[in-house]
C-alpha atoms as a PDB file:
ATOM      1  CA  UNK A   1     100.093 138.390  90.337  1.00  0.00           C
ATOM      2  CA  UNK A   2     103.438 137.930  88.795  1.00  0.00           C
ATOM      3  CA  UNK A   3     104.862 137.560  92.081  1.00  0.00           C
ATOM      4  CA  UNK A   4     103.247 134.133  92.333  1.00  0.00           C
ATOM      5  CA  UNK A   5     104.059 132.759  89.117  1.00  0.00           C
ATOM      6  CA  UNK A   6     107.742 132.665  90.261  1.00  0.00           C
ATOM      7  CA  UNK A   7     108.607 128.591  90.344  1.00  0.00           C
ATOM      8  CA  UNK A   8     108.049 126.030  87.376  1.00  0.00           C
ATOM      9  CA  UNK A   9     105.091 125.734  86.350  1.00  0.00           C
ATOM     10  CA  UNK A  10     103.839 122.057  86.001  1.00  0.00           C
ATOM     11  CA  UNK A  11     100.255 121.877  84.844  1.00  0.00           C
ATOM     12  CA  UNK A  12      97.853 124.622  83.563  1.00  0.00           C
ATOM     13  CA  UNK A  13      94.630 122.957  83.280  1.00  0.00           C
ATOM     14  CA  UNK A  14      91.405 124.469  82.225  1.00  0.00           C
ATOM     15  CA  UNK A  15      90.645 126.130  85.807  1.00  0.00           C
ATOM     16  CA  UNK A  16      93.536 126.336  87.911  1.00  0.00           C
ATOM     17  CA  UNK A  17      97.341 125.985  86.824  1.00  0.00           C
ATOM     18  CA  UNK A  18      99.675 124.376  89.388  1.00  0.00           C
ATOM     19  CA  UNK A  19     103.386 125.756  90.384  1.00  0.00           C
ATOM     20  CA  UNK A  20     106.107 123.954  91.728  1.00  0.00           C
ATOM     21  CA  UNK A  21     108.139 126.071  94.066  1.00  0.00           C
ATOM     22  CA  UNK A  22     109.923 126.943  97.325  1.00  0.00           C
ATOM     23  CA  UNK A  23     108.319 128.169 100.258  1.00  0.00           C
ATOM     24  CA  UNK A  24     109.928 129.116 103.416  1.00  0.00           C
ATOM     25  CA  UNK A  25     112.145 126.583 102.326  1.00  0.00           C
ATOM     26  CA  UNK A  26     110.274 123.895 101.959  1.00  0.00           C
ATOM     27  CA  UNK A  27     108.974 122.257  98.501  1.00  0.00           C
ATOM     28  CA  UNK A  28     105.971 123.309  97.592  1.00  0.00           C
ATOM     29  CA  UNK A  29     103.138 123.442  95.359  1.00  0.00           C
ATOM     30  CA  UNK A  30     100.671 126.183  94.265  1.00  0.00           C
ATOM     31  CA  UNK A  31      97.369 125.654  93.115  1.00  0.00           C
ATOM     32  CA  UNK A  32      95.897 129.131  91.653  1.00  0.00           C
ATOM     33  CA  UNK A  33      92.520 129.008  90.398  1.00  0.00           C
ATOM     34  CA  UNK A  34      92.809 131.335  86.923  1.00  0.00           C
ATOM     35  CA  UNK A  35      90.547 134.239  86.091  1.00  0.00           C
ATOM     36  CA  UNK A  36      87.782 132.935  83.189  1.00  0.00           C
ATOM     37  CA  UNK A  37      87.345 136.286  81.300  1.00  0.00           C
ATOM     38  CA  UNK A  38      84.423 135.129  79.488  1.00  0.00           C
ATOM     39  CA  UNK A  39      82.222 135.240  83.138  1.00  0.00           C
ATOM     40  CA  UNK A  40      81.392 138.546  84.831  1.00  0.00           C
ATOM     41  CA  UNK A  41      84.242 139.482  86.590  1.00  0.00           C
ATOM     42  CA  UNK A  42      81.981 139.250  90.239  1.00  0.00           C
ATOM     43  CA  UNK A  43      80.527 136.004  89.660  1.00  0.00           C
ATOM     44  CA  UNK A  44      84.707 135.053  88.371  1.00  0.00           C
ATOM     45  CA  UNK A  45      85.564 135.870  91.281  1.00  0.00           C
ATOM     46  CA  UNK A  46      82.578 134.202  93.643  1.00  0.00           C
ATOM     47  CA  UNK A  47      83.127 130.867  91.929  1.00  0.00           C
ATOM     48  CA  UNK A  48      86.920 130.952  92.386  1.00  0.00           C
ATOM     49  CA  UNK A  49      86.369 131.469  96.063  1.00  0.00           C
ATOM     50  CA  UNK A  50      83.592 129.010  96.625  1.00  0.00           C
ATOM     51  CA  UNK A  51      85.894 126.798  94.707  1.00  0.00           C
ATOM     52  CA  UNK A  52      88.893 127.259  96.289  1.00  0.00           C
ATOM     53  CA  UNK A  53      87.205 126.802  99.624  1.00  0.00           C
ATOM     54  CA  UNK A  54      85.329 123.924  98.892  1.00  0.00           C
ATOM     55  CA  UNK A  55      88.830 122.294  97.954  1.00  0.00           C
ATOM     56  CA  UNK A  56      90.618 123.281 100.772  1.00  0.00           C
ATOM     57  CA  UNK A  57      87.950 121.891 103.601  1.00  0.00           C
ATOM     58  CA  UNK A  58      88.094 118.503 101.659  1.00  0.00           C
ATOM     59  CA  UNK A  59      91.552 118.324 101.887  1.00  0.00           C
ATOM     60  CA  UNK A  60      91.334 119.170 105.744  1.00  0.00           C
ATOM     61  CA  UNK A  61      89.052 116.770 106.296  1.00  0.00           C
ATOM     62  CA  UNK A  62      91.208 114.033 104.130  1.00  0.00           C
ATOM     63  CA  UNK A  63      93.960 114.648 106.297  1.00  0.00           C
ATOM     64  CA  UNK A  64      92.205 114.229 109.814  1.00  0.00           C
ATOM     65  CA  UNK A  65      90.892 111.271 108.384  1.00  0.00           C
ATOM     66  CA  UNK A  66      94.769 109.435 108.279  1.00  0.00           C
ATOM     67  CA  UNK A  67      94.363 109.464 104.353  1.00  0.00           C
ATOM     68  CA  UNK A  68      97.715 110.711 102.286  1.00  0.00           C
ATOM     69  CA  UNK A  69      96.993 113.594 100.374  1.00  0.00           C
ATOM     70  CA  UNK A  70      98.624 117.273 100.246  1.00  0.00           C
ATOM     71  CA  UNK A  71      98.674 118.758 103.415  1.00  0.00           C
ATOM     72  CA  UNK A  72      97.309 122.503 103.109  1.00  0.00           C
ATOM     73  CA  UNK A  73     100.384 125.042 104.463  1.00  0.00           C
ATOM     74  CA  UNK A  74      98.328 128.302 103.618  1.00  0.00           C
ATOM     75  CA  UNK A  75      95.143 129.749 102.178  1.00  0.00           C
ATOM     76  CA  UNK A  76      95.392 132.888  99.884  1.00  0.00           C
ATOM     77  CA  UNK A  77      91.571 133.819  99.124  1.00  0.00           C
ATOM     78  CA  UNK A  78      92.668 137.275  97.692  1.00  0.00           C
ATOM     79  CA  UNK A  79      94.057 135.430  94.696  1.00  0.00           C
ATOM     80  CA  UNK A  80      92.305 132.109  95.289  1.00  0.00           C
ATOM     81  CA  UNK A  81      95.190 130.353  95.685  1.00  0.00           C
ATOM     82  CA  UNK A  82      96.189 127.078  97.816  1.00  0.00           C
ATOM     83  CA  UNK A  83      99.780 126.647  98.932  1.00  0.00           C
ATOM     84  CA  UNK A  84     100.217 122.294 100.168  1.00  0.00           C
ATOM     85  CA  UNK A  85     103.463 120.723 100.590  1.00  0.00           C
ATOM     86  CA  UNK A  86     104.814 118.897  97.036  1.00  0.00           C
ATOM     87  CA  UNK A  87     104.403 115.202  97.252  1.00  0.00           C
ATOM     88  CA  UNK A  88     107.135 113.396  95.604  1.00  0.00           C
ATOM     89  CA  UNK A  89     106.642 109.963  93.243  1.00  0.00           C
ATOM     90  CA  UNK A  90     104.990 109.108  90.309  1.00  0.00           C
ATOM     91  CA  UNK A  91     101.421 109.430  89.318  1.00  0.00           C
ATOM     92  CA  UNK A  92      99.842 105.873  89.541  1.00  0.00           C
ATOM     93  CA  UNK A  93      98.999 106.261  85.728  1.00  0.00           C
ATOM     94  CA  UNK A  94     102.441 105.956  84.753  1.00  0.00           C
ATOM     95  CA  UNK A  95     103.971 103.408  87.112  1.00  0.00           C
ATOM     96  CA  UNK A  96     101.385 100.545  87.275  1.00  0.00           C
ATOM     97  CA  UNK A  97     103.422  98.205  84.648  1.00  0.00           C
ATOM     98  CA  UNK A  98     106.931  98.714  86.434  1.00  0.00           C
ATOM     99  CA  UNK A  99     105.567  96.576  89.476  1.00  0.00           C
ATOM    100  CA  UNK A 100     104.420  92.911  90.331  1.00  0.00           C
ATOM    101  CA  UNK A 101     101.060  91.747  90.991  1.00  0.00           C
ATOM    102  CA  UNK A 102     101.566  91.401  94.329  1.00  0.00           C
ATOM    103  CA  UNK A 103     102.529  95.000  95.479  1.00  0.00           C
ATOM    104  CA  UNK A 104     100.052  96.844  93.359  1.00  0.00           C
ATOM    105  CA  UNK A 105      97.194  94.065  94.750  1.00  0.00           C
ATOM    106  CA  UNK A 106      98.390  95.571  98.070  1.00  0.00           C
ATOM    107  CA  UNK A 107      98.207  99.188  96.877  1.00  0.00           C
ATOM    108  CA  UNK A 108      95.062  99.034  95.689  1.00  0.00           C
ATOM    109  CA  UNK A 109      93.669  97.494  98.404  1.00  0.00           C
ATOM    110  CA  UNK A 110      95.050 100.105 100.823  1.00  0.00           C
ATOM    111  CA  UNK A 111      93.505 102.717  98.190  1.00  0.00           C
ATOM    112  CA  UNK A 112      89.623 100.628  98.114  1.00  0.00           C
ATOM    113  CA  UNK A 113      89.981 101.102 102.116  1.00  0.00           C
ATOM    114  CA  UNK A 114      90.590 104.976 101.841  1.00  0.00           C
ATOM    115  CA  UNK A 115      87.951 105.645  99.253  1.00  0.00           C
ATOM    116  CA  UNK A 116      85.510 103.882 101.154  1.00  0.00           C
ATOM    117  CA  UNK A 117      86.553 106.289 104.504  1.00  0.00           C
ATOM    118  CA  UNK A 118      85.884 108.807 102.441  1.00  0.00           C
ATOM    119  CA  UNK A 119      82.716 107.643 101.219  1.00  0.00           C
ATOM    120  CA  UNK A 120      81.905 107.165 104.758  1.00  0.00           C
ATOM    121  CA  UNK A 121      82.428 110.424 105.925  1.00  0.00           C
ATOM    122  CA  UNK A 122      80.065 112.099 102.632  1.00  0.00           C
ATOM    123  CA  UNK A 123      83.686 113.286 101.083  1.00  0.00           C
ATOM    124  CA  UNK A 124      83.224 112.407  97.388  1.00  0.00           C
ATOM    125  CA  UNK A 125      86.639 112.938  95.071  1.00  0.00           C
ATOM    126  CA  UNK A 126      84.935 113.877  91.603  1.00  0.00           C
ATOM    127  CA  UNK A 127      88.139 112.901  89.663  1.00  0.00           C
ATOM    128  CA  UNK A 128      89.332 109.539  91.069  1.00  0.00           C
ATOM    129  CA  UNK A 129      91.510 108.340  88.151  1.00  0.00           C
ATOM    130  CA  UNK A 130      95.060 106.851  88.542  1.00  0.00           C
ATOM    131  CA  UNK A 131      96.094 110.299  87.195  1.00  0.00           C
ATOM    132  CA  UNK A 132      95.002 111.768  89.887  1.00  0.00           C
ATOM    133  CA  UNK A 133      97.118 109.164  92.790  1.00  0.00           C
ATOM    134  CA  UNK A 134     101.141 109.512  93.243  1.00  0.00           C
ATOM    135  CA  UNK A 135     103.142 106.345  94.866  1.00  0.00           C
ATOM    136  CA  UNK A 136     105.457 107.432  97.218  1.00  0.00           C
ATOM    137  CA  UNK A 137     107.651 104.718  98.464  1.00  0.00           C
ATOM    138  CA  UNK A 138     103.970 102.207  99.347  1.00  0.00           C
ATOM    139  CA  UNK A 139     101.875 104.417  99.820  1.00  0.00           C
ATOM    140  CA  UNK A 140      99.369 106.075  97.108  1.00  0.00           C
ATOM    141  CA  UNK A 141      98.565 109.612  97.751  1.00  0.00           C
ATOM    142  CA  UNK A 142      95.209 110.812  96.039  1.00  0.00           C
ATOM    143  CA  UNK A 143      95.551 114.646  94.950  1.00  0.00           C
ATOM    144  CA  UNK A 144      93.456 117.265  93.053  1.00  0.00           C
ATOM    145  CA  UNK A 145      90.520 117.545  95.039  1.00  0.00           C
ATOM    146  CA  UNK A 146      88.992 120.657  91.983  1.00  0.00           C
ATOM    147  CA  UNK A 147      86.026 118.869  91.606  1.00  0.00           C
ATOM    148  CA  UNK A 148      85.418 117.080  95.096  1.00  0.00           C
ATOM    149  CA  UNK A 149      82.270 117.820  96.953  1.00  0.00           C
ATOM    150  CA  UNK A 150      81.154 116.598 100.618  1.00  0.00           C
ATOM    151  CA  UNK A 151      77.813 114.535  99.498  1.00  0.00           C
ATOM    152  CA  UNK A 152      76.060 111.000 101.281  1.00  0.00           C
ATOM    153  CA  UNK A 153      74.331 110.648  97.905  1.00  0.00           C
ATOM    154  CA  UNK A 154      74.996 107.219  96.844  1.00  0.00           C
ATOM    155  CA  UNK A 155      75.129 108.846  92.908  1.00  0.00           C
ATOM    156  CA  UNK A 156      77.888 110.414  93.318  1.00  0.00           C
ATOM    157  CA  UNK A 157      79.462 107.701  95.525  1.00  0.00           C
ATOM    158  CA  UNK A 158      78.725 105.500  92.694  1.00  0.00           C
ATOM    159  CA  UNK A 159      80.055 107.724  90.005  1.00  0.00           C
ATOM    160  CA  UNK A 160      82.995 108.155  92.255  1.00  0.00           C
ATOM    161  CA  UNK A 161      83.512 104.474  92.000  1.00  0.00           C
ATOM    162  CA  UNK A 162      82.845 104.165  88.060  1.00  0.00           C
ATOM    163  CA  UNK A 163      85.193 107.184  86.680  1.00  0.00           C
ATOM    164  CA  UNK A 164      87.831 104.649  88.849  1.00  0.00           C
ATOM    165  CA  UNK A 165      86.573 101.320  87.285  1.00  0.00           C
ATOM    166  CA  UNK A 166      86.308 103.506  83.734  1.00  0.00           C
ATOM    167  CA  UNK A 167      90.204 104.667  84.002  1.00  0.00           C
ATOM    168  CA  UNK A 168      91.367 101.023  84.621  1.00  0.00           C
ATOM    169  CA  UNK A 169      89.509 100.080  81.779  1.00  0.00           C
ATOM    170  CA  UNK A 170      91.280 102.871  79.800  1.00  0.00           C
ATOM    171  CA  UNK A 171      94.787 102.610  80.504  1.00  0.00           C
ATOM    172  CA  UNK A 172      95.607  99.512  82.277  1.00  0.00           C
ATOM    173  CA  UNK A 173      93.538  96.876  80.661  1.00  0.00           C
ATOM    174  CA  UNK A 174      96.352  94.319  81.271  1.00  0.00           C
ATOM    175  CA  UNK A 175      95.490  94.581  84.895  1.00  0.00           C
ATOM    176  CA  UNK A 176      92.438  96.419  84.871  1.00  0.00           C
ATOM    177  CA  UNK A 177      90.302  93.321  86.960  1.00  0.00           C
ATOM    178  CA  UNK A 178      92.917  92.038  89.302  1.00  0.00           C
ATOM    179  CA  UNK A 179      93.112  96.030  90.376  1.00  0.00           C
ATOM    180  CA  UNK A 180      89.818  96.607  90.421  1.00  0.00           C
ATOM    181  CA  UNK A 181      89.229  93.349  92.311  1.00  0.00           C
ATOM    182  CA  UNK A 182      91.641  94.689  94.777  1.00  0.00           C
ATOM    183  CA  UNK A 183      90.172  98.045  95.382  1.00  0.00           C
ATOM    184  CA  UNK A 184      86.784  96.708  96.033  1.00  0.00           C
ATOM    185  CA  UNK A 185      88.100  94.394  98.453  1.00  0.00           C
ATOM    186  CA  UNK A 186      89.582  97.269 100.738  1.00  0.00           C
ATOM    187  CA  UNK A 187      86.621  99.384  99.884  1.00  0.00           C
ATOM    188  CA  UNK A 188      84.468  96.580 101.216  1.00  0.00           C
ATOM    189  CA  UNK A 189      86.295  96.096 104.371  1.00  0.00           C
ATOM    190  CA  UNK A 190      85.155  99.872 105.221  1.00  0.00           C
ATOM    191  CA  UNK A 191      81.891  99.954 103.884  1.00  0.00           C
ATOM    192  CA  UNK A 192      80.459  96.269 104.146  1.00  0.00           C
ATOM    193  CA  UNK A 193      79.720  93.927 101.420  1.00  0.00           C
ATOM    194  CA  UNK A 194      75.725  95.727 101.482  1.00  0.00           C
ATOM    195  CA  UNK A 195      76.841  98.859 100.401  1.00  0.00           C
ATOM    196  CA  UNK A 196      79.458  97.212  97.991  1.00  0.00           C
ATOM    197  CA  UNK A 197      76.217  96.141  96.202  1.00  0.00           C
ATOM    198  CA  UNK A 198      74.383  99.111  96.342  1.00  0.00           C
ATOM    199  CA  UNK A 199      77.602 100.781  94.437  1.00  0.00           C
ATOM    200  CA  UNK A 200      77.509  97.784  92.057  1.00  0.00           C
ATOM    201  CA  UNK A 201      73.776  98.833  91.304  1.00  0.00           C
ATOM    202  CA  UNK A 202      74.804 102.110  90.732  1.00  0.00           C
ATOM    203  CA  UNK A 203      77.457 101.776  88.337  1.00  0.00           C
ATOM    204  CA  UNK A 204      75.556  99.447  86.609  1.00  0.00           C
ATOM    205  CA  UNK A 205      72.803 102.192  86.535  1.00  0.00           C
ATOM    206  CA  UNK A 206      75.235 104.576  85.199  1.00  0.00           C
ATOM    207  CA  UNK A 207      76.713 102.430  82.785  1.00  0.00           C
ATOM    208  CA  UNK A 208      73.001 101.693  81.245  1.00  0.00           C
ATOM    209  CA  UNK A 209      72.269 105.553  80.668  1.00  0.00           C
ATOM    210  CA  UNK A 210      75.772 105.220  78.546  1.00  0.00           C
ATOM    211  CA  UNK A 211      75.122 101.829  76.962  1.00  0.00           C
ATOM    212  CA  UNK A 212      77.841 100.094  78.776  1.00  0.00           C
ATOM    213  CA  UNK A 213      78.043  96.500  79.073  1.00  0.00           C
ATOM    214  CA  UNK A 214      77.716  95.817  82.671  1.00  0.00           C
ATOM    215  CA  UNK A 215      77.665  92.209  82.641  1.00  0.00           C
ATOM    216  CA  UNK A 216      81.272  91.149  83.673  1.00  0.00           C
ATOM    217  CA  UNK A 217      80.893  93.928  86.869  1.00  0.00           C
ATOM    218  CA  UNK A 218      79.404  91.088  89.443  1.00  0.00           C
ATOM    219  CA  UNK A 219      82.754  89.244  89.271  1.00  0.00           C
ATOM    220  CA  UNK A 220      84.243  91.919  91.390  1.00  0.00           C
ATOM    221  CA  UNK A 221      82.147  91.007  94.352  1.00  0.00           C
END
């Protein structure tokens, strides 16, 4: 195991850490799923599997789709472990306020279109926050796939949708509508202004169980 701590470590989160490092000389990064020593050390290491799995068919399926994400160089299941090429940029968090209104309108378009072909093709993200999307040059990348499942449940589309809306409101308020208004433009233009409302049900759904004030949602569509 010390072998493949070798590189700088970037993030340890609480259930995988991620290394930066070189591989066949190529940038890299490594996502290792860590032991929990407080779970049986079978059903550890079933979960870390299924997990690691799980994460590494999404991404396939991401990529075939024409969406940018990580592309998956190798699979180590004996230490549950997912080797994908290192995407330079920034994470989307910490960018938005260096750029005009037009280009991240554009950007967020492009990214409403690829959630909604994901949505389309039952991949759901499970973490689809702007911490979770790096720009590179115009283009915005969506990484960390942990917590993505393949699912045509429109809950978990909707939820999906709403932990996006939810970050906006979180960290970008400035900007938070005229991205949001973006996104669900593109996403529209995949999914057809029918299921747009079905999501905007949803949320608003969601939001009720949480006390939200859902109100000001309809102006997005």
């Amino acid at each position: 195991m010390r072998k493949m701590y070798r590189g700088e470590i970037i993030s340890v989160g609480a259930e995988a850490i991620l290394i930066k490092d070189i591989w066949y000389n190529i940038n890299v990064l490594k996502k290792i799923r860590i032991k929990k020593k407080y779970r049986h050390s079978l059903l550890d290491m079933y979960l870390r599997r299924k997990r690691t799995i799980r994460e590494s068919k999404i991404l396939l399926r991401v990529k075939r789709l024409g969406i940018p994400c990580p592309t998956i160089l190798d699979i180590d299941l004996d230490n549950n472990m997912i080797i994908m090429d290192y995407i330079e940029g920034k994470r989307v968090r910490d960018i938005i306020n260096f750029y005009d209104t037009n280009f991240l309108k554009k950007i967020f378009r492009e990214l409403g279109k690829n959630i909604g072909l994901l949505h389309k093709n039952g991949i759901i993200h499970g973490d689809l926050t702007t911490s979770n999307m790096i720009l590179y040059e115009d283009k915005i990348f969506l990484i960390d796939f942990g917590l993505g499942i393949f699912s045509n449940n429109i809950e978990d589309m909707g939820v999906d949708v709403h932990l996006f809306l939810r970050s906006l409101e979180s960290f970008h308020t400035e900007v938070k509508d005229i991205l949001f208004k973006s996104f669900i433009q593109g996403y529209k233009d995949i999914v057809g202004e029918e299921f747009v409302k079905k999501i905007f049900k949803q949320i608003e759904e969601i939001r009720s169980r949480g006390r939200y004030i859902s109100k000001k949602l309809r102006k997005h569509y």
